[in-house]
C-alpha atoms as a PDB file:
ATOM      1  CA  UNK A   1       0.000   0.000   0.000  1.00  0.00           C
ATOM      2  CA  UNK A   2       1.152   3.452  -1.080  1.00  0.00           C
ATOM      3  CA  UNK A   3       2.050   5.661   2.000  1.00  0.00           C
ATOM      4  CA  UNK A   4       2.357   9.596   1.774  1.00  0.00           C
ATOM      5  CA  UNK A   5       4.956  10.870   3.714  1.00  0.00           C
ATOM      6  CA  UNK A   6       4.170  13.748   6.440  1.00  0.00           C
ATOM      7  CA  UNK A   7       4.326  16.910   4.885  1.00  0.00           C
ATOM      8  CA  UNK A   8       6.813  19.329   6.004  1.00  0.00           C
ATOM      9  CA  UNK A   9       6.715  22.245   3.551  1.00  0.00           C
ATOM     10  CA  UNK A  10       4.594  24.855   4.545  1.00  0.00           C
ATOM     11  CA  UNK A  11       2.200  26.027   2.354  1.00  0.00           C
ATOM     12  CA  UNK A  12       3.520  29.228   0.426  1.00  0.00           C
ATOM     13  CA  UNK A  13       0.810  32.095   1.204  1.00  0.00           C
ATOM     14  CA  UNK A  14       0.220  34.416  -1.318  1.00  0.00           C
ATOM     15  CA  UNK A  15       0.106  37.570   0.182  1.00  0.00           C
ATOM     16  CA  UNK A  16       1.226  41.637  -0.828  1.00  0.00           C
ATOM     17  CA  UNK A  17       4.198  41.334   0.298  1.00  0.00           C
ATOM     18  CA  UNK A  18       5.002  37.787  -0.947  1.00  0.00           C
ATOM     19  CA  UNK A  19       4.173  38.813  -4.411  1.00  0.00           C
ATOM     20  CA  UNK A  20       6.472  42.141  -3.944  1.00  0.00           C
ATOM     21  CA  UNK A  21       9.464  39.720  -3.585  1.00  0.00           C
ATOM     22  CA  UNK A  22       9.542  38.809  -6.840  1.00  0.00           C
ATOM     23  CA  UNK A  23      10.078  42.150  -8.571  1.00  0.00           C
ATOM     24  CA  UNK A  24       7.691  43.934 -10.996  1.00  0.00           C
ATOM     25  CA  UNK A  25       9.871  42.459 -14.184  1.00  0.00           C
ATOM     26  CA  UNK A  26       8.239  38.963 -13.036  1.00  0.00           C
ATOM     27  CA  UNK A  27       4.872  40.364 -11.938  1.00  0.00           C
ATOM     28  CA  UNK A  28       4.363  42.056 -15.200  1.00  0.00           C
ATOM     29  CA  UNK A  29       5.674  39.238 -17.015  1.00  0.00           C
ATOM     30  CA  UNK A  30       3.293  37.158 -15.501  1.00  0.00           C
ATOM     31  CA  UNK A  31       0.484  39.713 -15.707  1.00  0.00           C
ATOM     32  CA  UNK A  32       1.025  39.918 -19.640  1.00  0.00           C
ATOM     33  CA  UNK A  33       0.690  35.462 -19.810  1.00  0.00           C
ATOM     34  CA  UNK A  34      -2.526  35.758 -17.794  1.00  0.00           C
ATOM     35  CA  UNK A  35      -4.186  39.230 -19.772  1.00  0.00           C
ATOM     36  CA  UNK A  36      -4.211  36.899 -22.599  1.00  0.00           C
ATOM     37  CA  UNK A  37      -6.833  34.399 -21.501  1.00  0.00           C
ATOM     38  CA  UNK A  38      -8.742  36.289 -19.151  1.00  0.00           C
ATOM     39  CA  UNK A  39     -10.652  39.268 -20.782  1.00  0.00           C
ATOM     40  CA  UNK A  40     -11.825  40.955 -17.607  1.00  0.00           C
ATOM     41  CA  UNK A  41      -8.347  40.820 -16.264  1.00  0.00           C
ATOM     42  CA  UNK A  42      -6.760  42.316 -19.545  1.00  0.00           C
ATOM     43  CA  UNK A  43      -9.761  44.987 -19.669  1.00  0.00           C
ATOM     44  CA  UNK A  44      -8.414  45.875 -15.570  1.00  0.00           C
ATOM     45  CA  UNK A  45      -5.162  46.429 -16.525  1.00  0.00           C
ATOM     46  CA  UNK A  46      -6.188  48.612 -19.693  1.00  0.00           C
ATOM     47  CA  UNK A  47      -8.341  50.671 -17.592  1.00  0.00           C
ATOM     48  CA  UNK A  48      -5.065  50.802 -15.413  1.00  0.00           C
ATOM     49  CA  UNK A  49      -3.025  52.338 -18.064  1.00  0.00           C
ATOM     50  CA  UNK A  50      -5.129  54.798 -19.285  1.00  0.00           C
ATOM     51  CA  UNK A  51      -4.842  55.847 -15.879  1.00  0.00           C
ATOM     52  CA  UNK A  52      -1.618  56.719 -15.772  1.00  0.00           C
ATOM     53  CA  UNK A  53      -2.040  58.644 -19.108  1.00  0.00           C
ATOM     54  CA  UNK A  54      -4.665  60.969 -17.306  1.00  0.00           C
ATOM     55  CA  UNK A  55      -8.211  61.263 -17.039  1.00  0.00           C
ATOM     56  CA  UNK A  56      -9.074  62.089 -20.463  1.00  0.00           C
ATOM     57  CA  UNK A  57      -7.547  59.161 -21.819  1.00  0.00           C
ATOM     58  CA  UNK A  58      -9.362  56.922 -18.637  1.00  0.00           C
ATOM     59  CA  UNK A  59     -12.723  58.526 -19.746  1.00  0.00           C
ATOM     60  CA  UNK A  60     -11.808  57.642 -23.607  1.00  0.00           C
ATOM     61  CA  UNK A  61     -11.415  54.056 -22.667  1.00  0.00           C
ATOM     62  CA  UNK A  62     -14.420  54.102 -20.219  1.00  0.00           C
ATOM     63  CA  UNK A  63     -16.599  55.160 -22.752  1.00  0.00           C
ATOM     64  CA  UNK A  64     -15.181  53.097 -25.777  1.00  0.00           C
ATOM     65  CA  UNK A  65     -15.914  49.925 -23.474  1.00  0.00           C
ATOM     66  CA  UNK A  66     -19.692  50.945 -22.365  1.00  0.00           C
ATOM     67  CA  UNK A  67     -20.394  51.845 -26.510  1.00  0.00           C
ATOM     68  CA  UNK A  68     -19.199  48.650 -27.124  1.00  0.00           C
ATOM     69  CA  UNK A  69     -21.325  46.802 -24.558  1.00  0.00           C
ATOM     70  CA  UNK A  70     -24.228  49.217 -25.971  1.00  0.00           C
ATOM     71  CA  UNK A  71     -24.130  47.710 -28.933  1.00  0.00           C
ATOM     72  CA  UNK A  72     -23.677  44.229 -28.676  1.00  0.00           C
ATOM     73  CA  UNK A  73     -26.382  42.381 -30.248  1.00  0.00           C
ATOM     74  CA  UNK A  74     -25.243  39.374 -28.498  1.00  0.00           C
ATOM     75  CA  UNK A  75     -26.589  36.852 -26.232  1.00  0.00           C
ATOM     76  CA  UNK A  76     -25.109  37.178 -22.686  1.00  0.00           C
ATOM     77  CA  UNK A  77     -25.344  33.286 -21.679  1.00  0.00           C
ATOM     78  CA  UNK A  78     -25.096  32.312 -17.949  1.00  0.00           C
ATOM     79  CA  UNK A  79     -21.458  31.062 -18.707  1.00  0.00           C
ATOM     80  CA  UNK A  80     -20.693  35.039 -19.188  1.00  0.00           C
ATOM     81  CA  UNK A  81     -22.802  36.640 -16.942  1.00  0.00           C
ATOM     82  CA  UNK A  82     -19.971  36.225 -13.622  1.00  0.00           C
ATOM     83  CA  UNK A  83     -17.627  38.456 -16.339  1.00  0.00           C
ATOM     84  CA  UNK A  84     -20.108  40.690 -17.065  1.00  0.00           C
ATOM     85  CA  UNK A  85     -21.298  41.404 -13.815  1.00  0.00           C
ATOM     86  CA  UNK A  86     -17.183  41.893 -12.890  1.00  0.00           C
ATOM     87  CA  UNK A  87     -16.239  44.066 -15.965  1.00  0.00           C
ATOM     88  CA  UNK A  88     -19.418  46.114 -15.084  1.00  0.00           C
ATOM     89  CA  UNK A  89     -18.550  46.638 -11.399  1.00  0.00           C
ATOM     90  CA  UNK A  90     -15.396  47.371 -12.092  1.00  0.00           C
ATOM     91  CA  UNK A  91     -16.344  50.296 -14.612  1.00  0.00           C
ATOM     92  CA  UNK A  92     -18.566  51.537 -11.940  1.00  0.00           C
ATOM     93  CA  UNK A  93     -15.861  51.191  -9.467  1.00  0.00           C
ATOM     94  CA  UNK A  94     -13.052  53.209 -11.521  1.00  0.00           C
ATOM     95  CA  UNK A  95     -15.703  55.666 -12.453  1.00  0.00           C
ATOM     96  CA  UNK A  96     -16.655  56.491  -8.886  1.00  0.00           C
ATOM     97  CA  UNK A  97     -13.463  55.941  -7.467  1.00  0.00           C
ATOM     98  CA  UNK A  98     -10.412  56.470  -9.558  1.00  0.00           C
ATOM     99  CA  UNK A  99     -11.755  58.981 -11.984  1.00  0.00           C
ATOM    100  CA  UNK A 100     -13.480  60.956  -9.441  1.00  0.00           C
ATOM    101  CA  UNK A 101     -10.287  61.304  -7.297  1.00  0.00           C
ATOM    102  CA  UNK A 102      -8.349  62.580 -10.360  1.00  0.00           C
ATOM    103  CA  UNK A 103     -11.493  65.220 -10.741  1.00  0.00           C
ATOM    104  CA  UNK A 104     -11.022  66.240  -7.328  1.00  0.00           C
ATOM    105  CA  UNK A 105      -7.363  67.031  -7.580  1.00  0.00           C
ATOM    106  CA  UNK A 106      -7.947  68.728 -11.223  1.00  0.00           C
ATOM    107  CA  UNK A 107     -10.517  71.071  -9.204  1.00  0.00           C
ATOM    108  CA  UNK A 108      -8.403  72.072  -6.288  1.00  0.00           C
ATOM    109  CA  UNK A 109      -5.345  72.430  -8.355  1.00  0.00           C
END
């Protein structure tokens, strides 16, 4: 009879600060490998981006995305609807949040 041996190894947590020891030439890298088979996690880190480019281009991509999902004739099947939901939230969440906060500081500036 096959007998596992005790394990020893402790299980590696993935945590901030865990994922900050690998440097952001390996987090990037493996960012990049992920964005291409997960569209809500490549639309993130386009929103992300566009960020850093300013609020005009954040609102550009904002609004390109919502036109788009305006005009899809498409059927949203129940397989999709957990990445809609997310991509939507997300919008809302970078509308209210993000691109507010870069409002703010445009006003008092």
């Amino acid at each position: 009879m096959f007998r596992m041996a005790p394990r020893s190894a402790k299980r590696t947590r993935i945590t901030t600060e865990s994922l900050e020891t690998m440097g952001a030439p390996a987090l990037a890298s493996l960012l990049v490998d992920h964005a291409k088979v997960d569209q809500v996690l490549r639309r993130k880190l386009q929103l992300l981006l566009a960020s850093k480019e300013g609020s005009g281009k954040l609102v550009a991509e904002i609004e390109k995305r919502i036109r788009t999902i305006g005009r899809s004739k498409s059927h949203i099947g129940w397989e999709r609807t957990k990445d809609i939901v997310q991509e939507l939230d997300h919008l809302r969440e970078t509308i209210a949040g993000q691109l507010a906060s870069q409002d703010r500081g445009q006003m008092a500036s």
